[in-house]
N, C-alpha and C. Protein backbone atom coordinates (compact mmCIF):
# COMPACT_ATOMS: atom_id res chain seq x y z
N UNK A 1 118.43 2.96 73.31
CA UNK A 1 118.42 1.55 73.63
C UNK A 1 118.06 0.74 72.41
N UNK A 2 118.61 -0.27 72.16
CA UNK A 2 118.01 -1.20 70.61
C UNK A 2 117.13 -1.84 71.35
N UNK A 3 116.25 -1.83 70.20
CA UNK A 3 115.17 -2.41 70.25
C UNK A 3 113.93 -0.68 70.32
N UNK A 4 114.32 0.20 70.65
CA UNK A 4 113.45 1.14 71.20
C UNK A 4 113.48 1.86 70.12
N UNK A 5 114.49 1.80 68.91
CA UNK A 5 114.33 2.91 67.96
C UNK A 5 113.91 2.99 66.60
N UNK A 6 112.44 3.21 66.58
CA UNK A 6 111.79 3.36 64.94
C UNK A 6 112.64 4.01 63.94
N UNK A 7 113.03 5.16 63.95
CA UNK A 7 113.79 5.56 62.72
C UNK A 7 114.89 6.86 63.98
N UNK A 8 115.37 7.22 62.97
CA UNK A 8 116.48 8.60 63.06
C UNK A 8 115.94 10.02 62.50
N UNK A 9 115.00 10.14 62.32
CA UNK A 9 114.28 11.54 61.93
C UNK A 9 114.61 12.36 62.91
N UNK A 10 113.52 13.27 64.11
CA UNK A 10 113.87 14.04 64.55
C UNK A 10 114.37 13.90 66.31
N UNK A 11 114.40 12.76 66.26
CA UNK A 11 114.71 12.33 67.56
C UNK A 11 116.30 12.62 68.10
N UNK A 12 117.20 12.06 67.56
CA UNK A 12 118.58 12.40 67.40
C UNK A 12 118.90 14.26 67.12
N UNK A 13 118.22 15.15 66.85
CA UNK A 13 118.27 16.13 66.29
C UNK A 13 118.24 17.11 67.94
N UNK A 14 116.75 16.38 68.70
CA UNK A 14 116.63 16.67 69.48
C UNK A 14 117.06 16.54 70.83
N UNK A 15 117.80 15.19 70.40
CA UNK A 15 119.12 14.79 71.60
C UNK A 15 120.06 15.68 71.93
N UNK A 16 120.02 16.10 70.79
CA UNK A 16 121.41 16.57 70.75
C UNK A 16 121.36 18.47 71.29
N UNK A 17 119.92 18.73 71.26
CA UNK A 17 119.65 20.21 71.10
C UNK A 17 119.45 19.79 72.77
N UNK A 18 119.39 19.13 73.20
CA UNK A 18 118.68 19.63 74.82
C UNK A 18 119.07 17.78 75.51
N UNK A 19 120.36 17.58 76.34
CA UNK A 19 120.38 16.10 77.26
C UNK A 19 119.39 15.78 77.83
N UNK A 20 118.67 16.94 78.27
CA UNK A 20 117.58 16.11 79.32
C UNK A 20 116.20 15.60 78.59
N UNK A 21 116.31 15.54 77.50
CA UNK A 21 115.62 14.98 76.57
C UNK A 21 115.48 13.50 76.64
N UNK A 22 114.27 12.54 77.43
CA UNK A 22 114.85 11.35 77.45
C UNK A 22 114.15 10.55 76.36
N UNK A 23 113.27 11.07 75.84
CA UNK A 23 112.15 10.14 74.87
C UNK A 23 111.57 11.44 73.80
N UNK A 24 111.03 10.61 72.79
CA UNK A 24 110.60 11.43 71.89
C UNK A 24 109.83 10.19 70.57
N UNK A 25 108.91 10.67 70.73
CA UNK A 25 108.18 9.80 69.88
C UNK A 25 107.18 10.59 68.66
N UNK A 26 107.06 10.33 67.83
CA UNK A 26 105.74 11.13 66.51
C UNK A 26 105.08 9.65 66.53
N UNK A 27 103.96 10.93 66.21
CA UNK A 27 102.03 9.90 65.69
C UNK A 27 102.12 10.48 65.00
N UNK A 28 101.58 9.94 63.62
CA UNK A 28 100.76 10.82 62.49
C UNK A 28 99.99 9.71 61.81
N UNK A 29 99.04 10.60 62.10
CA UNK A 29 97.66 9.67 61.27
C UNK A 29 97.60 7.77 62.22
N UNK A 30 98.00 8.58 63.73
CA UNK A 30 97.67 6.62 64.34
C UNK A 30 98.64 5.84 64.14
N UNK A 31 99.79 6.31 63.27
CA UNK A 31 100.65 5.64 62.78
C UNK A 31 102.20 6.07 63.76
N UNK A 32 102.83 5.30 64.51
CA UNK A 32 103.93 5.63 64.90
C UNK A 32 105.20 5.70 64.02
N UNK A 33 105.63 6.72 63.65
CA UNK A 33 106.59 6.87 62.75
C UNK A 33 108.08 7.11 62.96
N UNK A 34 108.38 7.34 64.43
CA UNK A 34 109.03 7.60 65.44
C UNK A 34 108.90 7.92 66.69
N UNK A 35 109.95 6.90 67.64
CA UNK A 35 109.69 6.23 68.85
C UNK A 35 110.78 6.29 68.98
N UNK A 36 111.69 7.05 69.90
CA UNK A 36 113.49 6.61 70.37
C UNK A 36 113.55 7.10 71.83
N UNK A 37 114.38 6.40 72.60
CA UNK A 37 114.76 6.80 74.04
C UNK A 37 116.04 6.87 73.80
N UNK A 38 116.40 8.02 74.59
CA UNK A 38 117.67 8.66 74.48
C UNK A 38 119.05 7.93 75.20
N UNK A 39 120.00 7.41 74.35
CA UNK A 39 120.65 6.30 75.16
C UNK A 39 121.63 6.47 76.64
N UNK A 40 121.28 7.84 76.53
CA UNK A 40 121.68 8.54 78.08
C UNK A 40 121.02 8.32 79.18
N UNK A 41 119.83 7.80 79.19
CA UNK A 41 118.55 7.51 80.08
C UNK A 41 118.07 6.51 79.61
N UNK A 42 118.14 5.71 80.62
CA UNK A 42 117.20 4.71 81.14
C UNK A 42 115.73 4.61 80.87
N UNK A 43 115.36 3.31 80.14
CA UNK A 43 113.93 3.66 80.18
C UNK A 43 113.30 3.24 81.00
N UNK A 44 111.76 3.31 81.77
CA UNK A 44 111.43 2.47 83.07
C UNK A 44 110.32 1.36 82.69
N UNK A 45 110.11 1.64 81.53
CA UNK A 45 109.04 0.95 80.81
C UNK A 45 109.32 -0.35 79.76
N UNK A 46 108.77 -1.41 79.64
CA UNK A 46 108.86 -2.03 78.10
C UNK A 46 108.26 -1.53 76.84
N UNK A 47 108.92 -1.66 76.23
CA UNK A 47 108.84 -0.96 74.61
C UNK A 47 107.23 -1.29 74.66
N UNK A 48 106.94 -2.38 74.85
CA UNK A 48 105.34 -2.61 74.15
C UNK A 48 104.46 -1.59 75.53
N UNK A 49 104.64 -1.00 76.57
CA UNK A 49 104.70 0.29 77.31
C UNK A 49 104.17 1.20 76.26
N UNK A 50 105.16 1.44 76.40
CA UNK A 50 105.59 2.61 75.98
C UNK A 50 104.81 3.10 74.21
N UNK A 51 104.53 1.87 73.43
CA UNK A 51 103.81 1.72 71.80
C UNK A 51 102.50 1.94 72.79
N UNK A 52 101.75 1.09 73.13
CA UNK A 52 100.37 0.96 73.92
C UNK A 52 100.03 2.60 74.35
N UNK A 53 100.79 2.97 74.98
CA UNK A 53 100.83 4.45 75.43
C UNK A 53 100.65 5.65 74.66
N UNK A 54 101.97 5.43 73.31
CA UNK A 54 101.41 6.56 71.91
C UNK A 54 100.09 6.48 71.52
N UNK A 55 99.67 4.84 71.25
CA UNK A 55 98.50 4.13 70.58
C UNK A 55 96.85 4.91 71.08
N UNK A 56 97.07 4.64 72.34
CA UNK A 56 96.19 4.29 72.92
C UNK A 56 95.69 5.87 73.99
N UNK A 57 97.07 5.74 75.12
CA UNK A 57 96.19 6.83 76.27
C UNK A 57 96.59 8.42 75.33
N UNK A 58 97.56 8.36 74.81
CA UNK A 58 98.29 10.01 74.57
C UNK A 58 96.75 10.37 73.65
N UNK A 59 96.51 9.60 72.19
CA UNK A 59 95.52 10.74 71.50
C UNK A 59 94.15 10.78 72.89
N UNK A 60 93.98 10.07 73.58
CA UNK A 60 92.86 10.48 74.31
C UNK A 60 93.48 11.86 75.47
N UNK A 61 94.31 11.44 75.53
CA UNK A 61 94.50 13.36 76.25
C UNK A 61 94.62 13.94 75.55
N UNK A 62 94.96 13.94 74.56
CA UNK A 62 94.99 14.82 73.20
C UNK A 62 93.69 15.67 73.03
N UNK A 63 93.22 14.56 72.88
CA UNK A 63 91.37 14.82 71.76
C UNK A 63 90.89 15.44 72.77
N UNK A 64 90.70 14.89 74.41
CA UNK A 64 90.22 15.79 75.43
C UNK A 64 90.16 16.91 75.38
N UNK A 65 92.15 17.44 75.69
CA UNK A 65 92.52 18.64 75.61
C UNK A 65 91.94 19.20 74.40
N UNK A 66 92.02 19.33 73.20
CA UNK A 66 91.26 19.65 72.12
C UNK A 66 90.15 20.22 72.09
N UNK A 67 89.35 19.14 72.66
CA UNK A 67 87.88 19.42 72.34
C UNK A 67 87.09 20.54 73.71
N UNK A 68 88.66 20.59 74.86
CA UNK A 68 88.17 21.46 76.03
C UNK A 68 88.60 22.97 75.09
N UNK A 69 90.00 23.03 74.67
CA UNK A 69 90.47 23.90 73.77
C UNK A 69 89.39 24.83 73.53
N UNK A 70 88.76 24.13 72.52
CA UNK A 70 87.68 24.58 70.91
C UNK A 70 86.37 25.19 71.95
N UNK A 71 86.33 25.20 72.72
CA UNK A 71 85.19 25.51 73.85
C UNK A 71 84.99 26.80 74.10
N UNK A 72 86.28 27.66 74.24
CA UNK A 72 86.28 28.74 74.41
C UNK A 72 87.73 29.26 75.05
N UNK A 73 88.44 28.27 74.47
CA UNK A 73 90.29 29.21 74.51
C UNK A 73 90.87 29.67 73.67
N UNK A 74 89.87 29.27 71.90
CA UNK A 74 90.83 29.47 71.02
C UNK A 74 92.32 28.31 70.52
N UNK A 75 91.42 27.12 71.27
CA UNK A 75 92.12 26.23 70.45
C UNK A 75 93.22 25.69 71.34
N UNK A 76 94.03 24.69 71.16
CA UNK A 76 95.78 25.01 72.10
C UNK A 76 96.68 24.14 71.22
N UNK A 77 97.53 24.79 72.19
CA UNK A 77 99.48 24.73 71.48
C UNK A 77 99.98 23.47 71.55
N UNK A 78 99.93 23.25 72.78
CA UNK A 78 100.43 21.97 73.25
C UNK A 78 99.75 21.77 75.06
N UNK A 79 100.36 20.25 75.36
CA UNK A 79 100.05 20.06 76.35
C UNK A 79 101.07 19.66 77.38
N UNK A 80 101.11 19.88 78.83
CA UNK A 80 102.56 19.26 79.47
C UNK A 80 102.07 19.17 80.53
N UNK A 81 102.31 17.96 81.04
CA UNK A 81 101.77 16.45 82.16
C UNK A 81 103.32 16.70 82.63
N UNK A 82 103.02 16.92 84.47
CA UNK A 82 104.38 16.65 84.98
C UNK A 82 104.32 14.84 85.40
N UNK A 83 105.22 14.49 85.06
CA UNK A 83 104.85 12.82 85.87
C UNK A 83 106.49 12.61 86.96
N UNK A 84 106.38 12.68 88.33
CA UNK A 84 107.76 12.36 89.25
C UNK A 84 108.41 13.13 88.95
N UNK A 85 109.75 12.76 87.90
CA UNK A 85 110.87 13.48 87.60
C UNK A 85 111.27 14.12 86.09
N UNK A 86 109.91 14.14 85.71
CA UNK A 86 109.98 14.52 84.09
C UNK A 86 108.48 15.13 83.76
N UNK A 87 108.67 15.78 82.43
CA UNK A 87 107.68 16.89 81.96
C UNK A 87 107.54 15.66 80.53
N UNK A 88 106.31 15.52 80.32
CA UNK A 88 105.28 14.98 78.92
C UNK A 88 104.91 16.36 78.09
N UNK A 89 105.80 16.62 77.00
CA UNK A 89 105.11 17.71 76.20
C UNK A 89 104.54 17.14 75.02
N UNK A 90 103.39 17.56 74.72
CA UNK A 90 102.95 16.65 73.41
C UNK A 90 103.03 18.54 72.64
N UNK A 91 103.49 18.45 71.13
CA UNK A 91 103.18 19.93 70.12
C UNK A 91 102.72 19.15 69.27
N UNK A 92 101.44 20.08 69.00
CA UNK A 92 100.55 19.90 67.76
C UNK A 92 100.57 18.58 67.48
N UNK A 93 100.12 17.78 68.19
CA UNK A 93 99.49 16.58 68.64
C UNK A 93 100.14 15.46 67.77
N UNK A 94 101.64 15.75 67.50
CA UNK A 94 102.08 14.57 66.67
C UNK A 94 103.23 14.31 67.26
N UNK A 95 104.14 15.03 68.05
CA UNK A 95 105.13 15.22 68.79
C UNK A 95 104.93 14.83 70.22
N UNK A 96 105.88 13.91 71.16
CA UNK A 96 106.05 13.94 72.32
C UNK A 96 107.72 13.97 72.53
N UNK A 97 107.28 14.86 73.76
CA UNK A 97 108.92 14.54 74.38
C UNK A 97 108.63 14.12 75.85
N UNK A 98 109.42 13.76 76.44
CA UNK A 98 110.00 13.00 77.86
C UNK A 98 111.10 14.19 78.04
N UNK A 99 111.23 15.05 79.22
CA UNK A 99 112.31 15.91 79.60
C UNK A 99 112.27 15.64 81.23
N UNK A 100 113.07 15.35 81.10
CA UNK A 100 114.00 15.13 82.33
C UNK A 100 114.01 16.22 83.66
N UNK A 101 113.63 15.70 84.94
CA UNK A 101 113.87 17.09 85.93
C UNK A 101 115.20 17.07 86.56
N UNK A 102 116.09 15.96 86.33
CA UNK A 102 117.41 15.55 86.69
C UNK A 102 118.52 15.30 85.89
N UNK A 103 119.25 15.35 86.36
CA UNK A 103 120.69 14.43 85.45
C UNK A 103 121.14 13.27 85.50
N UNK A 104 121.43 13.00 84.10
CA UNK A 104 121.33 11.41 83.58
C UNK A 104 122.73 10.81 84.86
């Protein structure tokens, strides 16, 4: 969707490896460096959503998960939040994807 897309790094890469891919965004260092919704899907949110969301709630499930991690699991991989009709995977806490439980 324009307006929704920070850059072309690995977002497009990942479109293309898997449709039900609807979002995909990187943090690094607090900094959003990429943010794209996949123009096959609909987004349900406004962009400023969806920024507020990387910003703000994701590193706090992050750091949570983390700091439950370091407790006595040996750390973790990633994390995945079912929400309705889609899976939230965050890897190594700089990566999110949006995957789809349906077809576009």
């Amino acid at each position: 969707m324009e307006g929704r897309a920070i850059s072309n790094g690995i977002s497009n890469r990942l479109f293309e490896l898997d449709s039900n891919i609807r979002y995909v965004a990187v943090n690094q260092r607090s900094r959003i460096v990429e943010m794209e919704q996949n123009p096959k899907w609909p987004s349900y949110n406004p962009p400023d959503t969806d920024r507020m969301e990387e910003l703000i709630v994701n590193p706090v499930v992050l750091e949570l998960a983390k700091r439950r991690g370091v407790l006595d699991l040996d750390g973790i991989r990633y994390v995945v939040i079912r929400e309705r009709s889609m899976f939230m995977k965050w890897i190594r806490r700089k990566v999110r994807l949006a995957q789809s439980l349906t077809t576009p």
